[in-house]
Protein backbone atom coordinates (compact mmCIF):
# COMPACT_ATOMS: atom_id res chain seq x y z
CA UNK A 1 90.36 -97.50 -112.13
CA UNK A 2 91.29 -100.42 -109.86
CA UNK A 3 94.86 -99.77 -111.01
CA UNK A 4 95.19 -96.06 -109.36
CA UNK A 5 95.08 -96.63 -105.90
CA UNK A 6 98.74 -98.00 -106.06
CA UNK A 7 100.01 -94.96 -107.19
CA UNK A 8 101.79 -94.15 -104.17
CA UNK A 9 103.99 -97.08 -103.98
CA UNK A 10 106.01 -96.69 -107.02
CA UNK A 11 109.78 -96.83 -106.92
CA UNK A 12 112.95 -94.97 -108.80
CA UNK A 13 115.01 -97.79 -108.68
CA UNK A 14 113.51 -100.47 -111.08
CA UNK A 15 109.79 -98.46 -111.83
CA UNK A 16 108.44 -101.29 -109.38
CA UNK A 17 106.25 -101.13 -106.62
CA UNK A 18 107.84 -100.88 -102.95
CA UNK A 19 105.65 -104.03 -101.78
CA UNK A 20 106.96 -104.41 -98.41
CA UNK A 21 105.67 -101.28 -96.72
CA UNK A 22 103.25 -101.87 -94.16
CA UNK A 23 101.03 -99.82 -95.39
CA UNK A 24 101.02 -101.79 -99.05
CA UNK A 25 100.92 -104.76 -97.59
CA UNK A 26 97.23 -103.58 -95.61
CA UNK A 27 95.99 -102.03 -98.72
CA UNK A 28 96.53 -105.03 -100.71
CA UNK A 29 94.96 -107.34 -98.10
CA UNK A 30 92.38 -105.76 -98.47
CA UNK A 31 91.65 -104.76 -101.82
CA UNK A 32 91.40 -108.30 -102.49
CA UNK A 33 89.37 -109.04 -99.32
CA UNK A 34 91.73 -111.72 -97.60
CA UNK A 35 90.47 -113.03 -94.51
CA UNK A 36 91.79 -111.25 -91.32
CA UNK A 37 93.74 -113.80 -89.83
CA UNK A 38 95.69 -114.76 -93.51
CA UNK A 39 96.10 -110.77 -93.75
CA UNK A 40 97.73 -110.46 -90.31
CA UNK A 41 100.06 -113.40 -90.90
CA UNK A 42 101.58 -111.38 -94.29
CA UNK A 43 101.49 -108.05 -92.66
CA UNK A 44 103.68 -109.74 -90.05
CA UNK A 45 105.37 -111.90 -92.52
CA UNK A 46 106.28 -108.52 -94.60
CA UNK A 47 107.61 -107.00 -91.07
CA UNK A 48 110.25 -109.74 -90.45
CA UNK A 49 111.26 -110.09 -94.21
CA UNK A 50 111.33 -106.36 -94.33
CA UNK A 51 113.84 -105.89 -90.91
CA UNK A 52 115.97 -108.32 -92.29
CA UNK A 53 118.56 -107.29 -94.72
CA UNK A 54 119.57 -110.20 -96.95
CA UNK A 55 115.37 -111.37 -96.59
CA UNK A 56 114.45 -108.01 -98.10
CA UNK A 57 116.90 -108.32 -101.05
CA UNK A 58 116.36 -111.26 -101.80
CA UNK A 59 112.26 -110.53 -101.95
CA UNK A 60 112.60 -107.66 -104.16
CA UNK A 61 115.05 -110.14 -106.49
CA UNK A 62 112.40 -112.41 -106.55
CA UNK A 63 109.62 -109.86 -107.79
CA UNK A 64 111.60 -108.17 -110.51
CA UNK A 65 112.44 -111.47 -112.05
CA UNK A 66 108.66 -112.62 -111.62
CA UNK A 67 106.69 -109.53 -112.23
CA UNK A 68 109.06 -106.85 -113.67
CA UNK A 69 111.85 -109.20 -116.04
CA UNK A 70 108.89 -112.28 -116.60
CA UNK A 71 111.91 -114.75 -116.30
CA UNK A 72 110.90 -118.34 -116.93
CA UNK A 73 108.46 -118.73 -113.43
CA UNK A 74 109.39 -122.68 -113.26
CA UNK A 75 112.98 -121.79 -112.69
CA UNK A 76 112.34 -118.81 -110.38
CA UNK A 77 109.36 -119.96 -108.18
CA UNK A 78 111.70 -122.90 -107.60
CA UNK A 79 114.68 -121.12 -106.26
CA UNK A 80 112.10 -118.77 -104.03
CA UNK A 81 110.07 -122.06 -102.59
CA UNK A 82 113.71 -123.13 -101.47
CA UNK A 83 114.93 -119.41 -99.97
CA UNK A 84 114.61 -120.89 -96.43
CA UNK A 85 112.97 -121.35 -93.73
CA UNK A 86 110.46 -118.38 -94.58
CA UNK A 87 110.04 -118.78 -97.91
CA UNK A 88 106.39 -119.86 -97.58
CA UNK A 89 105.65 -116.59 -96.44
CA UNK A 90 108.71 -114.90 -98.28
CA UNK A 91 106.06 -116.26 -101.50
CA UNK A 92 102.60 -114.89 -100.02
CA UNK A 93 104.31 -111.40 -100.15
CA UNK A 94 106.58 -111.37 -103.27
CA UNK A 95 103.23 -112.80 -104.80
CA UNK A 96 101.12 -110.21 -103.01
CA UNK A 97 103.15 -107.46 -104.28
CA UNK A 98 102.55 -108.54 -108.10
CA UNK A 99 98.83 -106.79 -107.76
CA UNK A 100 99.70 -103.50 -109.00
CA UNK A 101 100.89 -104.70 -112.26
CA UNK A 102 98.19 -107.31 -112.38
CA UNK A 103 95.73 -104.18 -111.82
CA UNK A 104 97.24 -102.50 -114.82
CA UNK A 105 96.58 -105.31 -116.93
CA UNK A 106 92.84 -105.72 -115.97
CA UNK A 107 92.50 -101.57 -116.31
CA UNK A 108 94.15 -102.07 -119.91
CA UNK A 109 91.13 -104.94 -120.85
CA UNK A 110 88.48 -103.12 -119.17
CA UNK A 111 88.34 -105.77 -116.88
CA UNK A 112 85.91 -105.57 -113.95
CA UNK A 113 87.71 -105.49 -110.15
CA UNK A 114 85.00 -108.06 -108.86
CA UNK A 115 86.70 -110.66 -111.63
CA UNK A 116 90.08 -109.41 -109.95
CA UNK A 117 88.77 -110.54 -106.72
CA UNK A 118 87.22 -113.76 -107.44
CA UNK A 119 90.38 -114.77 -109.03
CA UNK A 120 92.19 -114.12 -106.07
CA UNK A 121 90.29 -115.90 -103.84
CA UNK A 122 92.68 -119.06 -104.66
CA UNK A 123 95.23 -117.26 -102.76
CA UNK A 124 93.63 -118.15 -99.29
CA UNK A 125 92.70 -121.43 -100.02
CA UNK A 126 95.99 -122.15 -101.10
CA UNK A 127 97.56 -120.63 -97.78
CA UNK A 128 94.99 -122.34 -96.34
CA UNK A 129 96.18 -125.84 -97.76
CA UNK A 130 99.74 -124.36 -96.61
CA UNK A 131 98.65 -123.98 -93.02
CA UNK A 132 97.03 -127.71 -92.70
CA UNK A 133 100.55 -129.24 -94.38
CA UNK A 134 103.16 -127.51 -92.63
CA UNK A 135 101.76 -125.71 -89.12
CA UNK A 136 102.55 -122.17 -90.13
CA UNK A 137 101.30 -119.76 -92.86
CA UNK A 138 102.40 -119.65 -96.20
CA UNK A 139 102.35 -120.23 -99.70
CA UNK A 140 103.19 -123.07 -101.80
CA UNK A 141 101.00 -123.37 -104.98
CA UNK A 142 102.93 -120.25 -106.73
CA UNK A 143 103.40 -122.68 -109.80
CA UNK A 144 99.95 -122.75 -110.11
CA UNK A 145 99.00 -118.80 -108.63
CA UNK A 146 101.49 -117.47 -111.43
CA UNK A 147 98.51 -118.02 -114.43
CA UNK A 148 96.80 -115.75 -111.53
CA UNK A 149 98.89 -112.47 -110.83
CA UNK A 150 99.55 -112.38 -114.32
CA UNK A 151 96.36 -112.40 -115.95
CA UNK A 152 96.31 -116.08 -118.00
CA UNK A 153 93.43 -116.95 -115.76
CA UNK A 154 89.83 -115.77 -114.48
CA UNK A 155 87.33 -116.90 -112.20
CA UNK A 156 84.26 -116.21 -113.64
CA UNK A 157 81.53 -117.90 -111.63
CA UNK A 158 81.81 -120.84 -109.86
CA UNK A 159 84.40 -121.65 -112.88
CA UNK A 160 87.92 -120.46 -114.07
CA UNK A 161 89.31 -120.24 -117.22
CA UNK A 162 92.17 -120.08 -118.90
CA UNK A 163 93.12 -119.38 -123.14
CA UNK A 164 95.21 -122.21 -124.35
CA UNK A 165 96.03 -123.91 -127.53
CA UNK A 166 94.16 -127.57 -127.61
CA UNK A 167 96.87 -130.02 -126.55
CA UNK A 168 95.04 -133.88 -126.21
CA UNK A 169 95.54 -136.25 -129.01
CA UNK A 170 91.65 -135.95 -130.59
CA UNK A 171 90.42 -134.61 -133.64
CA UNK A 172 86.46 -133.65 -132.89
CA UNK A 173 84.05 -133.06 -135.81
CA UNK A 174 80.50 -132.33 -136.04
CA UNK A 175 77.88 -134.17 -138.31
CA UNK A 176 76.65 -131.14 -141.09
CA UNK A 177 73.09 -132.01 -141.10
CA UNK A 178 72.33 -133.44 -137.24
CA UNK A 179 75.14 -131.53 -134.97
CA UNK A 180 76.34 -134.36 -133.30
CA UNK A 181 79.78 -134.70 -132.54
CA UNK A 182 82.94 -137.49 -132.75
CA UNK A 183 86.01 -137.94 -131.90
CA UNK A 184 88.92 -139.61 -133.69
CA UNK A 185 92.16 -139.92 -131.68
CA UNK A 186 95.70 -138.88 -133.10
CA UNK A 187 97.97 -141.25 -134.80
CA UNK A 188 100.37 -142.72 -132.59
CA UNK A 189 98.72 -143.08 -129.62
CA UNK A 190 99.47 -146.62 -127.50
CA UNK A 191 96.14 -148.35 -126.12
CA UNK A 192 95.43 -151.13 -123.83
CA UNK A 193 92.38 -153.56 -125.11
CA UNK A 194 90.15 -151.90 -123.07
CA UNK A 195 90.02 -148.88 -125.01
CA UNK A 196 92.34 -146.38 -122.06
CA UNK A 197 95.98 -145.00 -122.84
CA UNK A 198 98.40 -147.38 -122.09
CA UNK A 199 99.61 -147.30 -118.60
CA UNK A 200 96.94 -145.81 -117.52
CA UNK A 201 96.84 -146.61 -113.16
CA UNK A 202 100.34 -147.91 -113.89
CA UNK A 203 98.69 -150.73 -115.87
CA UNK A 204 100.12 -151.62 -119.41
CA UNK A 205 98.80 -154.10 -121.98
CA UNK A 206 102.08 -155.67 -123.53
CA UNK A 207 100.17 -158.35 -125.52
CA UNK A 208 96.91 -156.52 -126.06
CA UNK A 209 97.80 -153.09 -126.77
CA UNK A 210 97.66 -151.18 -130.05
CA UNK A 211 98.65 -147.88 -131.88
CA UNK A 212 96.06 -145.95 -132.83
CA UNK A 213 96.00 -144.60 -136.93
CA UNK A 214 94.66 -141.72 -138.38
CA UNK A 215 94.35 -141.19 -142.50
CA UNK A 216 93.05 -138.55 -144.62
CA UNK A 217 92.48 -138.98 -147.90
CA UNK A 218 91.25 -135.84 -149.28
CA UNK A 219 87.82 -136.76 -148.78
CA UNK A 220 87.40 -138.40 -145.66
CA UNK A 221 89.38 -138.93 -142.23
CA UNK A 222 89.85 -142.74 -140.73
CA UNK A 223 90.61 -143.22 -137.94
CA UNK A 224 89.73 -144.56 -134.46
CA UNK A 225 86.78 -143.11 -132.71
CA UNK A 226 85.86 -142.38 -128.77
CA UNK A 227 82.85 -144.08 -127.63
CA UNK A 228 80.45 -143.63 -125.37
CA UNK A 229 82.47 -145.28 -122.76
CA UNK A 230 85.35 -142.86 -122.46
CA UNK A 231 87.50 -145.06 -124.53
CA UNK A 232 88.70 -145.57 -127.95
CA UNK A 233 87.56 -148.23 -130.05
CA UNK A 234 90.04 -150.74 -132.24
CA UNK A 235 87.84 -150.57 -134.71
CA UNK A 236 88.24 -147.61 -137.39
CA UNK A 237 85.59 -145.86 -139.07
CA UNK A 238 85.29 -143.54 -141.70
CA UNK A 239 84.29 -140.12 -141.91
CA UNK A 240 83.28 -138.31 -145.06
CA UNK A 241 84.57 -134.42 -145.05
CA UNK A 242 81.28 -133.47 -146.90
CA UNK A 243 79.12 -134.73 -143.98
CA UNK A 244 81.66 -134.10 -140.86
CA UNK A 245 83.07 -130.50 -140.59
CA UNK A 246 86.56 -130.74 -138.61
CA UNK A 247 85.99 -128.55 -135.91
CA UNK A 248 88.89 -128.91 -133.30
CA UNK A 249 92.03 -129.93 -133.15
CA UNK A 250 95.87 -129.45 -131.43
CA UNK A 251 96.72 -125.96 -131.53
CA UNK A 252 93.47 -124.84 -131.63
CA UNK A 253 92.96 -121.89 -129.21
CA UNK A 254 90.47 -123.25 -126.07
CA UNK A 255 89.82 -121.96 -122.64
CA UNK A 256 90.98 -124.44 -120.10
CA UNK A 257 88.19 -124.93 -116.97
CA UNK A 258 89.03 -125.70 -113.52
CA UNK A 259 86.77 -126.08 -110.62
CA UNK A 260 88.41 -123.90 -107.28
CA UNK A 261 87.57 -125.41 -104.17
CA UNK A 262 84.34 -124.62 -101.99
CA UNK A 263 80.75 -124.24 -102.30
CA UNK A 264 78.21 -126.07 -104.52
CA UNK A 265 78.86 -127.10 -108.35
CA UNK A 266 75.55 -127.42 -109.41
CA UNK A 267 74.95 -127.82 -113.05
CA UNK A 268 73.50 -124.51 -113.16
CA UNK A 269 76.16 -122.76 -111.41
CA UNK A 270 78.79 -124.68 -114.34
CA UNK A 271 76.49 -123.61 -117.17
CA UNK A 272 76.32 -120.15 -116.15
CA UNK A 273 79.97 -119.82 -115.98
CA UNK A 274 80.35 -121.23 -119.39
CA UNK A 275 78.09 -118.39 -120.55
CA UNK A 276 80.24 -116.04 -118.57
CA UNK A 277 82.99 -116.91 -120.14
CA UNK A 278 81.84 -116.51 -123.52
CA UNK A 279 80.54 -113.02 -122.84
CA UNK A 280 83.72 -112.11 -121.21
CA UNK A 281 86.07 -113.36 -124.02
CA UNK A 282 83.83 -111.73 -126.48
CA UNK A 283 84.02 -108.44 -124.42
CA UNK A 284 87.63 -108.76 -123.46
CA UNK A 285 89.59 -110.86 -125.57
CA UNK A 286 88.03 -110.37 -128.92
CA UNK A 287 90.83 -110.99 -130.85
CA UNK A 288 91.49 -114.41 -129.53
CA UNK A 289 88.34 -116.66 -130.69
CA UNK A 290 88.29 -119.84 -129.22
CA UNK A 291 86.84 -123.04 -129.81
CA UNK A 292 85.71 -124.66 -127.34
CA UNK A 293 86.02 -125.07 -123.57
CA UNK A 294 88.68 -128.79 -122.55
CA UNK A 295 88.99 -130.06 -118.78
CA UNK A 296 91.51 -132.44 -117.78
CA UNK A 297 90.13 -133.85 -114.46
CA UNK A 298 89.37 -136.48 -111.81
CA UNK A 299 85.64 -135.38 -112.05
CA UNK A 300 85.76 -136.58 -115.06
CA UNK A 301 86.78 -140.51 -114.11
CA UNK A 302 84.52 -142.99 -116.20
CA UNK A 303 83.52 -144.69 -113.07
CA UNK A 304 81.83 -141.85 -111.90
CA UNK A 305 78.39 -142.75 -114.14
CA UNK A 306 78.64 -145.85 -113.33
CA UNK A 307 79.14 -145.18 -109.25
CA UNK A 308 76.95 -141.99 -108.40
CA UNK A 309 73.20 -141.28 -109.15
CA UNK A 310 72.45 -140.21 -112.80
CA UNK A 311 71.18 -136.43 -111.21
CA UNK A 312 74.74 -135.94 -108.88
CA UNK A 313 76.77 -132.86 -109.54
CA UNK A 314 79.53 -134.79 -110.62
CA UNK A 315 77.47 -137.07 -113.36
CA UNK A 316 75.81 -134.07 -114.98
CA UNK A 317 79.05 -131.99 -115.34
CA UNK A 318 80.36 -135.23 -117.20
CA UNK A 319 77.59 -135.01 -119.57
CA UNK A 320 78.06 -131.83 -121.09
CA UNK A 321 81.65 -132.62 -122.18
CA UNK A 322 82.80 -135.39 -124.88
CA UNK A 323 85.46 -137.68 -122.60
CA UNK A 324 88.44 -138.56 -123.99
CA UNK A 325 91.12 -140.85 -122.11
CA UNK A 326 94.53 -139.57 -120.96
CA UNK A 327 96.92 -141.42 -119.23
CA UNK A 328 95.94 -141.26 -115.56
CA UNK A 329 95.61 -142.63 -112.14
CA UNK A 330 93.67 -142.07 -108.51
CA UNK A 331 96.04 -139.51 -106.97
CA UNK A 332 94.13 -136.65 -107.52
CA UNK A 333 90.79 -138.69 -106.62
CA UNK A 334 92.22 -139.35 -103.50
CA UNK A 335 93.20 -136.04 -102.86
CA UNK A 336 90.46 -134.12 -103.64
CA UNK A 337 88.23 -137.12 -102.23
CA UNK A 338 89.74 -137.17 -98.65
CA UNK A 339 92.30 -135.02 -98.33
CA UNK A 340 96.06 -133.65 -99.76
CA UNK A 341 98.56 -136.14 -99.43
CA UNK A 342 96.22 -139.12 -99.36
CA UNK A 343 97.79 -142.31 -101.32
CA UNK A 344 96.16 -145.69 -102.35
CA UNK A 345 98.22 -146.90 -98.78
CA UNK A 346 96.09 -144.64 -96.89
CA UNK A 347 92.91 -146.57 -98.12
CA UNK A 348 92.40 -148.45 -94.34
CA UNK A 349 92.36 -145.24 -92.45
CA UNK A 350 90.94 -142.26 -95.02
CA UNK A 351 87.43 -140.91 -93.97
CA UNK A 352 84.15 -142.25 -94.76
CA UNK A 353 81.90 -138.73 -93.94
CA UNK A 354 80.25 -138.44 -96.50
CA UNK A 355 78.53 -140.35 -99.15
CA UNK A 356 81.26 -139.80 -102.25
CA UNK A 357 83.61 -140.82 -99.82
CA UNK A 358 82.31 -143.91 -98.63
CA UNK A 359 81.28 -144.36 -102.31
CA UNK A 360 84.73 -144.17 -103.70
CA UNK A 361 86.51 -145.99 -100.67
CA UNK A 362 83.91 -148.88 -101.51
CA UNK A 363 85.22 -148.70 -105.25
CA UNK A 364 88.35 -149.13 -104.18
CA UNK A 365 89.01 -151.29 -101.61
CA UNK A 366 86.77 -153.99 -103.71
CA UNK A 367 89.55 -153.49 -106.06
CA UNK A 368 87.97 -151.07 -108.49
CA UNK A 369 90.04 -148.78 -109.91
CA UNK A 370 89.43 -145.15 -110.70
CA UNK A 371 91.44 -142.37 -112.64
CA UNK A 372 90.95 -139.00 -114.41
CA UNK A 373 90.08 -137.93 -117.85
CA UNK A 374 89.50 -135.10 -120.46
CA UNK A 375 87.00 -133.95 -122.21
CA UNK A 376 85.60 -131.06 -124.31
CA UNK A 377 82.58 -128.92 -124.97
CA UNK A 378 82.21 -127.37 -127.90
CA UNK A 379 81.58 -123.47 -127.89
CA UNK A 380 78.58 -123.38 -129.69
CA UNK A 381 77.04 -126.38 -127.26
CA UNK A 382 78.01 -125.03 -124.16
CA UNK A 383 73.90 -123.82 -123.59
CA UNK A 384 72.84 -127.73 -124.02
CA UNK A 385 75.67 -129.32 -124.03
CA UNK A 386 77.51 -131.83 -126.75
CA UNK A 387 75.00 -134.04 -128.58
CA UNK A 388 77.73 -136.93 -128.62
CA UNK A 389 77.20 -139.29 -131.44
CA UNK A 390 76.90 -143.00 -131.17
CA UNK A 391 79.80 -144.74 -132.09
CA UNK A 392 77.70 -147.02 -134.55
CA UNK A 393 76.79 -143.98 -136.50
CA UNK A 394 79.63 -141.76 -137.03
CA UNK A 395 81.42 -143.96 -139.82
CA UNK A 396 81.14 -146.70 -142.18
């Protein structure tokens, strides 16, 4: 079991794990196969932190309250990001020593160590990222690394996933008889004219905006539906509950994708990661079903079909999910498109490399616009993806 070979680094005092030995530190490095020169920055980062008094106390605070006491993470990765001048590093190690008890967990749901691994391989990038924004190593991401060390998330593939309860304004439904699906959004929602959230790029449509309405009567749902344009339409339509079977909606219990930086995204990589995932639930998590599988995303920006080739990466990931709007902008376009950081200013001087940048920067600076969605795939379409219905033929 993964989980034995930390054995030797329990404590008495508080049945933790004495993470700041050197030769912890080593092992852990290399369990999860960090590259050398990140590994030699923590074993050296450990050293200092573990000569120094207060720095060592206030380390081992910072684990028990993450990993032993699960305090609210918000409130205590904040204090640690703001220990001082190390706390970068303080973070890579308090963080690093959270893999026994994340081992544990994975040994309790059978889980193989190669899904341990992949997992962690967001730890380098992210000190990676670290490195590039502030000239030394560290880590900063530990908001986002938490779902990591303990066990909400798994890289399975070139994919990662995450179980959580449904939380976008849609109702989605599927046709009885064909299998196509539609999408009615929530009560209450504001729209512009054109069909996105309200405020959406910072734009808001005072005189042409609406509040979207959703009825059931017992024996069919009205409401507004999402088109084949990302957006929602004005116009309600009808749906009968004895031809559409309600299928998802908030609360319902999803896995959450993201897409971890480097290599290829090829549709086949994508699709076999959705099948991974369903295997793996089924073989891990079997008593939490989930629907479906919901991204929230800049690869998902409208403009994308309408800017790229119909065959680019990008495109054909669109087109297995169902796009809904959310109220978005460019930042994370920008960043992910030329670099962290990166604002709308930066337009003049950003990088034109390669083609989706020079593609996007043309978008823009003609005064396009661009901005993320969400979308979902249903878990029974994930092999050939969601037969989306046209909007002139879900309703009456």
């Amino acid at each position: 079991m993964f989980g034995d070979r930390w054995k030797g680094f329990t404590t008495v005092q508080d049945g933790g794990i004495d993470f700041l030995r050197q030769d912890y530190i080593e092992r852990a490095c290399g369990a999860i196969r960090l590259p050398d020169e990140i590994a030699e920055s923590i074993v050296q980062g450990a050293a200092a932190i573990r000569q120094d008094g207060a720095l060592s106390e206030s380390a081992r605070r910072f684990h028990k309250e993450l990993f032993i006491d699960k305090a609210d993470p918000g409130e205590v990765n904040k204090r640690l990001l703001a220990a001082g001048p190390q706390s970068g590093m303080m973070a890579a190690v308090v963080y690093l020593g959270a893999l026994p008890s994340m081992s544990a967990y994975y040994d309790s749901k059978r889980i193989p160590e190669r899904v341990l691994v992949a997992t962690l391989e967001d730890m380098a990038i992210w000190m990676r990222h670290y490195r590039q924004q502030n000239g030394e190593w560290g880590l900063g991401q530990v908001g986002w690394l938490i779902r990591h060390f303990s066990g909400k998330l798994f890289r399975l593939g070139r994919l990662q996933f995450a179980f959580i309860p449904y939380n976008k304004p849609f109702k989605a439904f599927r046709h009885r008889a064909s299998g196509r699906v539609a999408a009615l959004s929530e009560s209450g929602i504001r729209y512009r004219a054109d069909g996105q959230t309200d405020g959406t790029n910072g734009v808001f449509d005072s005189e042409g905006g609406w509040i979207s309405a959703l009825d059931f009567d017992g024996t069919a749902y009205t409401g507004h539906p999402v088109t084949g344009k990302e957006a929602v339409a004005r116009t309600r339509v009808r749906l009968r509950a004895d031809e559409w079977e309600l299928v998802l909606e908030k609360g319902d219990t999803v896995l959450d994708v993201h897409i971890p930086e480097g290599g290829k995204m090829t549709h086949e990589l994508c699709r076999d990661s959705y099948g991974q995932a369903v295997a793996f639930a089924a073989d891990h998590f079997p008593e939490t079903p989930f629907k479906g599988f919901v991204c929230s995303s800049w690869l998902l920006a409208p403009q994308f079909p309408l800017l790229l080739p119909a065959d680019a990466n990008i495109v054909r990931f669109q087109r297995d999910y169902y796009v809904t709007p959310v109220k978005s902008d460019e930042d994370q376009t920008l960043e992910r498109v030329f670099g962290f950081g990166t604002k709308l200013a930066d337009l003049p001087h950003v990088p034109r490399d390669t083609s989706l940048q020079r593609i996007v920067y043309d978008h823009l600076a003609s005064g396009g616009c661009i901005h993320g969605a969400a979308g979902f795939l249903l878990k029974d379409d994930w092999s050939k993806g969601t037969t989306i219905a046209p909007e002139a033929d879900i309703g009456t």
